[in-house]
N, C-alpha and C. Protein backbone atom coordinates (compact mmCIF):
# COMPACT_ATOMS: atom_id res chain seq x y z
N UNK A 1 34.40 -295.93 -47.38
CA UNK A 1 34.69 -296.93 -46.37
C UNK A 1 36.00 -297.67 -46.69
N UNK A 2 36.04 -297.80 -47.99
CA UNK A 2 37.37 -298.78 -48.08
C UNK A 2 38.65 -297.97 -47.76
N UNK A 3 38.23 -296.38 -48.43
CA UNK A 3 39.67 -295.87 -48.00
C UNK A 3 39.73 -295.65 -47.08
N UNK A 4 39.09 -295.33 -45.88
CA UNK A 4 39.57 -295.54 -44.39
C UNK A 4 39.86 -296.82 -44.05
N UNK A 5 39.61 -297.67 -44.72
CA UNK A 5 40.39 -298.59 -44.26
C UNK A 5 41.69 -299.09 -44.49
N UNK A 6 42.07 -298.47 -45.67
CA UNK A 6 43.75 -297.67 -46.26
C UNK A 6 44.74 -297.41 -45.09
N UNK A 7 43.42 -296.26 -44.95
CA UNK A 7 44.33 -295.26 -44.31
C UNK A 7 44.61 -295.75 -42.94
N UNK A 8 43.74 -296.58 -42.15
CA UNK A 8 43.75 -297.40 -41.21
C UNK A 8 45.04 -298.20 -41.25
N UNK A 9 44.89 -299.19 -41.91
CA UNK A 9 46.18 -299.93 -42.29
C UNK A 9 47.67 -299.33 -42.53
N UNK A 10 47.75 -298.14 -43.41
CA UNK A 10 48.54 -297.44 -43.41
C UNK A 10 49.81 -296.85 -41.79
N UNK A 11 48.24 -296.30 -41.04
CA UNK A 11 48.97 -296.24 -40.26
C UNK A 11 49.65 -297.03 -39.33
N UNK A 12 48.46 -298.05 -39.21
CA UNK A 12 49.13 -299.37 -38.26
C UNK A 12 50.83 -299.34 -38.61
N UNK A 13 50.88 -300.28 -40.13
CA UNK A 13 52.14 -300.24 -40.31
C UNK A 13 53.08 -299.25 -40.35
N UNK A 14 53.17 -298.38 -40.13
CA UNK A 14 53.61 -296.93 -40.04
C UNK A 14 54.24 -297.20 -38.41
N UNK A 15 53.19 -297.27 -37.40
CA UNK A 15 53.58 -297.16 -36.53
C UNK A 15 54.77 -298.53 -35.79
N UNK A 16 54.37 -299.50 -36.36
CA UNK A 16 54.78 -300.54 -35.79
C UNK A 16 56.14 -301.31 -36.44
N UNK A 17 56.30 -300.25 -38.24
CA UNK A 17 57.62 -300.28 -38.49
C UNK A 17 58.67 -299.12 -38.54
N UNK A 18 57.74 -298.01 -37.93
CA UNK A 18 58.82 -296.56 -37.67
C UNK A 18 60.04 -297.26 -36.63
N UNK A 19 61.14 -296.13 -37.22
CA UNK A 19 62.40 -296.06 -35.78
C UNK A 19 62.10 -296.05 -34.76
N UNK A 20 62.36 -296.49 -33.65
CA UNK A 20 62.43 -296.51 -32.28
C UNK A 20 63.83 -295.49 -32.21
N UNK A 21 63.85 -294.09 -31.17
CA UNK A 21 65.35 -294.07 -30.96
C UNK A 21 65.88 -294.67 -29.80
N UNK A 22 65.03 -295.10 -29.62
CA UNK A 22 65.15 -295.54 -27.94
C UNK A 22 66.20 -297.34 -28.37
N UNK A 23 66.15 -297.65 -29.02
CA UNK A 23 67.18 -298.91 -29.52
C UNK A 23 68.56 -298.39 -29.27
N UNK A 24 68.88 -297.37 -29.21
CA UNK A 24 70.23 -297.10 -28.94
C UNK A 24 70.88 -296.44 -27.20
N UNK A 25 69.93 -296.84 -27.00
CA UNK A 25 69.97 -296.24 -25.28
C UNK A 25 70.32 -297.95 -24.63
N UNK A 26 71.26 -297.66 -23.58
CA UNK A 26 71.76 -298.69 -23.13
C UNK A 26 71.73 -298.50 -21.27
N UNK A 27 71.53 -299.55 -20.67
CA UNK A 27 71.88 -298.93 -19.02
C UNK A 27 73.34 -298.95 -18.89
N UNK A 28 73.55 -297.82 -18.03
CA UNK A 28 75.37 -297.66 -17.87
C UNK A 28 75.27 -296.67 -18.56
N UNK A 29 74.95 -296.38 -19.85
CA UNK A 29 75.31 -295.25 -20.61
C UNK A 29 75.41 -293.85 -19.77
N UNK A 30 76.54 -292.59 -20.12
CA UNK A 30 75.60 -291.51 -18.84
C UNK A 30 76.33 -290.37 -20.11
N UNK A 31 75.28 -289.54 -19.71
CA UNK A 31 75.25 -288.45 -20.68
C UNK A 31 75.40 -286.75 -19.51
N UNK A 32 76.07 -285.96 -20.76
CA UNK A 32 76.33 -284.47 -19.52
C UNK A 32 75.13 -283.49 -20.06
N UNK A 33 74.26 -283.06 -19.23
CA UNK A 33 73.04 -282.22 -19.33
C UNK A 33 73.98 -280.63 -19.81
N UNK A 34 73.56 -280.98 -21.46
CA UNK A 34 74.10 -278.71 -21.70
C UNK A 34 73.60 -277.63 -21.83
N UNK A 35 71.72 -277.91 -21.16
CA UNK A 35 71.21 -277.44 -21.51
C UNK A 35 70.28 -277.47 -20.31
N UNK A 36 69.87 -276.23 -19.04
CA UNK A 36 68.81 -276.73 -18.25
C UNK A 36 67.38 -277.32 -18.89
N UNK A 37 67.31 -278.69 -17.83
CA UNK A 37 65.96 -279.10 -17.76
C UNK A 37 65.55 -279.36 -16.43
N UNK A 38 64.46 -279.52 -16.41
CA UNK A 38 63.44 -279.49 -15.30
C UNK A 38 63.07 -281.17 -14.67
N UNK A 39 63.24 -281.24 -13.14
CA UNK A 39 62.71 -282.28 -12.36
C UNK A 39 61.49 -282.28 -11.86
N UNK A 40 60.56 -282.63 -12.06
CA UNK A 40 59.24 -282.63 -11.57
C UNK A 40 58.94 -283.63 -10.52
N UNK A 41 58.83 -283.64 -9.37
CA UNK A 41 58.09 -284.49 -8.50
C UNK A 41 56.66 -284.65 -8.62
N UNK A 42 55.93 -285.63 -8.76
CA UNK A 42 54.34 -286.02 -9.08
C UNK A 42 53.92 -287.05 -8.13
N UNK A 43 52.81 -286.39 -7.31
CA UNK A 43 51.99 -287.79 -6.31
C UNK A 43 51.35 -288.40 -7.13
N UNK A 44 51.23 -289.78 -6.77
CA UNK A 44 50.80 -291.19 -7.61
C UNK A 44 49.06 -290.99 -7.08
N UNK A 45 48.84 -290.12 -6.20
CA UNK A 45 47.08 -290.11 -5.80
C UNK A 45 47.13 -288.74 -5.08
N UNK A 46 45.79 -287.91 -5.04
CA UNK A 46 45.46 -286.74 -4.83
C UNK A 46 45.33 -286.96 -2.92
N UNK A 47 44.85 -287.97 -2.85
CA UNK A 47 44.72 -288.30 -1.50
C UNK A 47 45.99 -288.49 -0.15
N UNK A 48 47.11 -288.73 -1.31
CA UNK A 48 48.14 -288.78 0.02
C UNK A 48 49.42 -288.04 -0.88
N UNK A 49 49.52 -287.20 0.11
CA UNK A 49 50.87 -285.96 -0.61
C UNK A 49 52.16 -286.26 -0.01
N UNK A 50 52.53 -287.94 0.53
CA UNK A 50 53.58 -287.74 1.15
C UNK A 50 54.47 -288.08 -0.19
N UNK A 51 56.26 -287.45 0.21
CA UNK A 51 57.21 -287.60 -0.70
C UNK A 51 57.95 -288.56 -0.29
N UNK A 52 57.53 -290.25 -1.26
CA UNK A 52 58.56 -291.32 -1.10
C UNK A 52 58.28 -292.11 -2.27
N UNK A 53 59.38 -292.93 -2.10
CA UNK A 53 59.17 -293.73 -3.24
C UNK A 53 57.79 -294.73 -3.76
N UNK A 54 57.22 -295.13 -3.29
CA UNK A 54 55.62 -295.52 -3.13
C UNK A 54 54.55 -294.52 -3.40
N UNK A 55 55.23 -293.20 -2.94
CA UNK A 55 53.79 -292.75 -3.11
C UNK A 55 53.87 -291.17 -4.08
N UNK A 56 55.25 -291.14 -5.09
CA UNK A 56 55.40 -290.42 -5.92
C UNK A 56 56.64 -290.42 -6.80
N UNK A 57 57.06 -290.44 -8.09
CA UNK A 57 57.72 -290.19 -9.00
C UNK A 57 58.32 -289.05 -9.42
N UNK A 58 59.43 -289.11 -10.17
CA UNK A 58 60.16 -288.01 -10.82
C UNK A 58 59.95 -288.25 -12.40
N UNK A 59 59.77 -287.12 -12.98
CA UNK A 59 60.15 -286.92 -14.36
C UNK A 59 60.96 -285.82 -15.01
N UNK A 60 61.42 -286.08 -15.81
CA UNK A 60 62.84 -285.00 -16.38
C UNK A 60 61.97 -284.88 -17.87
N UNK A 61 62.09 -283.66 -17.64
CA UNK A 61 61.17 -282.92 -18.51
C UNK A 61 62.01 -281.43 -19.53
N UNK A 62 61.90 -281.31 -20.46
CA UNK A 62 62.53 -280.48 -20.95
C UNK A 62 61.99 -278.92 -20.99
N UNK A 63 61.11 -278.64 -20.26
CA UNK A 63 60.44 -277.30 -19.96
C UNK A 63 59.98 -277.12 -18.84
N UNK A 64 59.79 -275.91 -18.75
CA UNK A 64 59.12 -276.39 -16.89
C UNK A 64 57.76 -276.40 -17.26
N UNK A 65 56.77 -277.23 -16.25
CA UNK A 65 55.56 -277.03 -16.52
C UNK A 65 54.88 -276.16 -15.28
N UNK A 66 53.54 -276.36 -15.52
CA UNK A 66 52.78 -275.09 -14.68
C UNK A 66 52.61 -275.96 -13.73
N UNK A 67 52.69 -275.46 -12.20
CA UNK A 67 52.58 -276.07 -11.24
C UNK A 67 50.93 -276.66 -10.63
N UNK A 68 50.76 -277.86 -10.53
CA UNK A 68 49.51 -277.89 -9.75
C UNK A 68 49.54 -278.98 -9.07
N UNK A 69 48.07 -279.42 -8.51
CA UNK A 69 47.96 -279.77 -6.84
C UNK A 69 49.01 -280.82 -6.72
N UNK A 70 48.89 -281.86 -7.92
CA UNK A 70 49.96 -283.52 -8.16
C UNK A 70 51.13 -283.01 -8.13
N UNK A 71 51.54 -281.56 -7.88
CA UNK A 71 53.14 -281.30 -8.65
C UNK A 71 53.59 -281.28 -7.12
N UNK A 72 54.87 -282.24 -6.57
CA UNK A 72 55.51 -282.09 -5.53
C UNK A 72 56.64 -281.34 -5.35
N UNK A 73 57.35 -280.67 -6.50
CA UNK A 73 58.50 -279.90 -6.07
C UNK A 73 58.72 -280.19 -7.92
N UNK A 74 59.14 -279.48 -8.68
CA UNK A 74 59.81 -278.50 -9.77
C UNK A 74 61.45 -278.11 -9.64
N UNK A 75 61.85 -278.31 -10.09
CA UNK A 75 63.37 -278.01 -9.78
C UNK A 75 64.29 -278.14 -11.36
N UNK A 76 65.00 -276.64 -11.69
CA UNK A 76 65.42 -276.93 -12.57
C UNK A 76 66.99 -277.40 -12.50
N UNK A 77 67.43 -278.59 -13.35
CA UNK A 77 68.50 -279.22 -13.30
C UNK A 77 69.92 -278.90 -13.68
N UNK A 78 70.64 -278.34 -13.24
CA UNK A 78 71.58 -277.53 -14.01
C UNK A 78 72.56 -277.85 -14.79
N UNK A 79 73.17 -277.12 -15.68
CA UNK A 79 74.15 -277.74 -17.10
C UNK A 79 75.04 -278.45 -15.78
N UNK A 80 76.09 -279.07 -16.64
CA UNK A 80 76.77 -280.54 -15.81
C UNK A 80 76.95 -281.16 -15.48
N UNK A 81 74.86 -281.65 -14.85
CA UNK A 81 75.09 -282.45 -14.32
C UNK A 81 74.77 -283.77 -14.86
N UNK A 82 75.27 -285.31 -14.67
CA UNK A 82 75.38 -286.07 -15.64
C UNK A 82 74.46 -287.09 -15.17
N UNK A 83 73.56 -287.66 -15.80
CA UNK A 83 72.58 -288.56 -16.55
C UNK A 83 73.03 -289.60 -16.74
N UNK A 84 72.44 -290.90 -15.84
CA UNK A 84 73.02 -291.86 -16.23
C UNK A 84 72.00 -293.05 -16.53
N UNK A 85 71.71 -293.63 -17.30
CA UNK A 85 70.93 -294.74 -17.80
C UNK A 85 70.80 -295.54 -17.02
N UNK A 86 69.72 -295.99 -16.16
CA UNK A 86 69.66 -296.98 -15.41
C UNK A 86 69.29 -298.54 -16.41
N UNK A 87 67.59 -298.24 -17.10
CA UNK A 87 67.26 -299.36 -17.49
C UNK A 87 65.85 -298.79 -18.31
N UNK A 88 65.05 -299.73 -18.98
CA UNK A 88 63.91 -299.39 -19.10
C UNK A 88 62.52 -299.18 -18.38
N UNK A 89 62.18 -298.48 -18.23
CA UNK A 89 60.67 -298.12 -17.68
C UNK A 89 59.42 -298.76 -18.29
N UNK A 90 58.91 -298.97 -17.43
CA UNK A 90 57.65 -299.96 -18.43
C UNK A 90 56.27 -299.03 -18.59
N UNK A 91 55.80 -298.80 -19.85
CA UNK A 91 54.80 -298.09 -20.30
C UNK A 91 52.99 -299.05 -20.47
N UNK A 92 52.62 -298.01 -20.64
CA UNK A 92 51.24 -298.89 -20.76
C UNK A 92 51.21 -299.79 -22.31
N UNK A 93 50.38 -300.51 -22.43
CA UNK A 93 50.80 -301.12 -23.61
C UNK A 93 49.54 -300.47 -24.75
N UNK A 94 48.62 -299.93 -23.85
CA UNK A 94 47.61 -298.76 -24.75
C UNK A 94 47.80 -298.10 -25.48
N UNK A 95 48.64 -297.29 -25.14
CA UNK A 95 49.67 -295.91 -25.45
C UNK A 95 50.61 -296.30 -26.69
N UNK A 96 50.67 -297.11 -27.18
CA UNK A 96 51.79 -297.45 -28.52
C UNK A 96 52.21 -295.85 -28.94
N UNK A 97 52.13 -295.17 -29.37
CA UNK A 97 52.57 -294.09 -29.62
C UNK A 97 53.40 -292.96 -28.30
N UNK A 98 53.25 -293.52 -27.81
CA UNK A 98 53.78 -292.91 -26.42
C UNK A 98 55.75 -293.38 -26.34
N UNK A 99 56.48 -291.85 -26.42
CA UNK A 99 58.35 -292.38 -26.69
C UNK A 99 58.39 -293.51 -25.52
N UNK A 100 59.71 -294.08 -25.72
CA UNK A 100 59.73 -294.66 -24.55
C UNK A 100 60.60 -294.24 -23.30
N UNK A 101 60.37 -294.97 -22.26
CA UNK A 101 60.54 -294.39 -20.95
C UNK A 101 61.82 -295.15 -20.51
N UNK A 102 62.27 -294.29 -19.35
CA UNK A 102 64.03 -294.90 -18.83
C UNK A 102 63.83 -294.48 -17.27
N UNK A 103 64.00 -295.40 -16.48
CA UNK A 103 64.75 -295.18 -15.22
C UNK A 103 66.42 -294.69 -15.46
N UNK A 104 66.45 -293.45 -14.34
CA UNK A 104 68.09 -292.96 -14.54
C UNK A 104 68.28 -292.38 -13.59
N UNK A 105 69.54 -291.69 -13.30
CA UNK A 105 70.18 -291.63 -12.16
C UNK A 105 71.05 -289.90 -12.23
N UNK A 106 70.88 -288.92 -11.72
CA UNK A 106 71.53 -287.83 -12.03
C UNK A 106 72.28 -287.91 -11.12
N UNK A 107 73.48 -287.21 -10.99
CA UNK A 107 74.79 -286.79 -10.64
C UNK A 107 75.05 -285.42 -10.29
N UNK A 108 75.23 -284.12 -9.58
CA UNK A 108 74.33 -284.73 -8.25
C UNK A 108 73.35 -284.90 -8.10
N UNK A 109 72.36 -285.82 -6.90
CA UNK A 109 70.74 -286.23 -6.98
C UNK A 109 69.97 -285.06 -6.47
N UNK A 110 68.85 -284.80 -7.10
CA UNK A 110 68.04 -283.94 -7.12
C UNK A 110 66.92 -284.46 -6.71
N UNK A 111 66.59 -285.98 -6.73
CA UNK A 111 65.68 -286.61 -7.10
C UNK A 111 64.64 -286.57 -5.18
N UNK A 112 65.03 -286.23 -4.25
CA UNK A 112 64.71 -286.27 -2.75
C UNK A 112 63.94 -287.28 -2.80
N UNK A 113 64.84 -288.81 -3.08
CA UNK A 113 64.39 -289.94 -2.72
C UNK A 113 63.26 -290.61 -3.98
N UNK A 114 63.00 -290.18 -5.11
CA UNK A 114 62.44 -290.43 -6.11
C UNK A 114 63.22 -291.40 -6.86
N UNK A 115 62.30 -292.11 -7.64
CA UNK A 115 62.78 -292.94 -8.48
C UNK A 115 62.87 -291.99 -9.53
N UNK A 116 63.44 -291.87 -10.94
CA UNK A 116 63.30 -290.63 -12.26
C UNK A 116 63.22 -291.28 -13.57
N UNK A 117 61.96 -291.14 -14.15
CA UNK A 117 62.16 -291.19 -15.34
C UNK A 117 62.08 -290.38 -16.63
N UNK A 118 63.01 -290.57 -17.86
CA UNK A 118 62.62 -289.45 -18.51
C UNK A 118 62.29 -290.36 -20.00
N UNK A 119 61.15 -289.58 -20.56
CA UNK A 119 60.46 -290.31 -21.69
C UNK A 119 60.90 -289.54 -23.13
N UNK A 120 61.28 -290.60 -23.50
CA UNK A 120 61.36 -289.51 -24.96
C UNK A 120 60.61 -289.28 -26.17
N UNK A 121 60.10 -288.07 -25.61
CA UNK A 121 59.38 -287.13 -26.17
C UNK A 121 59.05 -285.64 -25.77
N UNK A 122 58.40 -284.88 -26.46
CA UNK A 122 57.96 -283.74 -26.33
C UNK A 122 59.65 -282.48 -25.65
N UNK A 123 60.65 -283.03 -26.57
CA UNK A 123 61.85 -281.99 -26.61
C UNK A 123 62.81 -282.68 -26.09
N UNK A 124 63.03 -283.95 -25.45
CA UNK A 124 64.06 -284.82 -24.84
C UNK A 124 64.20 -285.46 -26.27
N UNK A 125 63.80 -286.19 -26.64
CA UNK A 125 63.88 -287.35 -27.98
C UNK A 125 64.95 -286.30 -29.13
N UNK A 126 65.73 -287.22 -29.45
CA UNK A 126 66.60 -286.41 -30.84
C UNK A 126 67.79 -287.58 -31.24
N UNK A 127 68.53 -287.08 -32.10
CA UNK A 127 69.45 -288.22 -32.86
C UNK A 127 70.55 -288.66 -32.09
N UNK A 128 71.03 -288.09 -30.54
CA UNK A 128 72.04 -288.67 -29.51
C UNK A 128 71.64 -289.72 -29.21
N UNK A 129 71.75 -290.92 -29.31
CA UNK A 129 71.47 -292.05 -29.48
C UNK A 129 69.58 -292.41 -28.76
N UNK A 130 69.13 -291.56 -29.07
CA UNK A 130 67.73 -291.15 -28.42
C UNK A 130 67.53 -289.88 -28.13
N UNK A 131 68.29 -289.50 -27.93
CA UNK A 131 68.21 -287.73 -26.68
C UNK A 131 69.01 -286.99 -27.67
N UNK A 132 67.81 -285.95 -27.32
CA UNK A 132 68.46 -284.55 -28.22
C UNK A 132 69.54 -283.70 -28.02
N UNK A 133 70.15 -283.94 -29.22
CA UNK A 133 71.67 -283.37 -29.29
C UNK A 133 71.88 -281.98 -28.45
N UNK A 134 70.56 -280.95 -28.26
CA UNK A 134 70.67 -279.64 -28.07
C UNK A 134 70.93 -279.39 -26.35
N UNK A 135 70.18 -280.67 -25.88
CA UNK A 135 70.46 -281.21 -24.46
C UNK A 135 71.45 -281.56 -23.65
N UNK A 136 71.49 -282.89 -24.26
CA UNK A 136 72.39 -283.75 -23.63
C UNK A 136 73.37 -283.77 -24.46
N UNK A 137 74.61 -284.28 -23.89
CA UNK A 137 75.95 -285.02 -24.80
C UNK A 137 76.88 -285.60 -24.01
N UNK A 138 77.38 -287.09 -25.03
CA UNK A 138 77.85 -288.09 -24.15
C UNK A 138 79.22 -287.80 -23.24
N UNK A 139 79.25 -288.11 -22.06
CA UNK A 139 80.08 -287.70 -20.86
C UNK A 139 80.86 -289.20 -20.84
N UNK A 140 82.23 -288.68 -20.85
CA UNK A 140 83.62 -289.00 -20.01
C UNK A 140 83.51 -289.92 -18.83
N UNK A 141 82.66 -289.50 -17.88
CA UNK A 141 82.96 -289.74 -17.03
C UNK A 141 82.67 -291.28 -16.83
């Protein structure tokens, strides 16, 4: 019993003094995509499939995923086009382990009227000031 409670503790602090990479992400910032990734459109309820801002989201995703009923349109994003940091996205506060999330803006829009966010994790997250080097890289423009 006591050492789970070690190990308990352990992790707490673990989690709550690990890096964030997300501290180095700024709005304004805009980055050039070198690598396709994927736009996912997602309805916010099974019950109404219309495509607008109210009643579904974008996420930028670094793989494509398998399509089903919530998935409104899939679209992969092509090298060039540039990423721009809007602001932060607000996450559940449950989820502590969950990367964190960004409203942003692609260049040209893909988004058919979506708001977009992309979270970092699961192949987006890396040492570009959050975003993985193999992806993204910072744009000129």
């Amino acid at each position: 019993m006591q050492m789970m409670k070690k190990i308990n503790l352990i992790m707490i602090v673990f989690f709550l003094f690990s890096r964030s990479y997300a501290e180095d992400l700024k709005a304004g910032q805009k980055y050039k995509i070198i690598k396709p990734v994927y736009l996912m459109g997602v309805y916010n309820s099974h019950n109404n499939k219309t495509l607008s801002k109210d009643t579904a989201k974008a996420y930028l995703h670094a793989e494509k995923y398998v399509e089903k009923s919530f998935v409104a349109f899939q679209t992969e994003v092509p090298v060039g086009t540039v990423m721009t940091i809007i602001g932060p996205a607000s996450k559940a506060w449950y989820l502590f382990f969950q990367g964190d999330k960004y409203f942003i803006k692609l260049e040209p829009d893909l988004s058919q009227g979506l708001e977009i966010e992309v979270q970092l994790d699961r192949g987006i997250e890396g040492s570009l000031d959050g975003l993985n080097p193999e992806i993204f890289s910072r744009s000129e423009e």
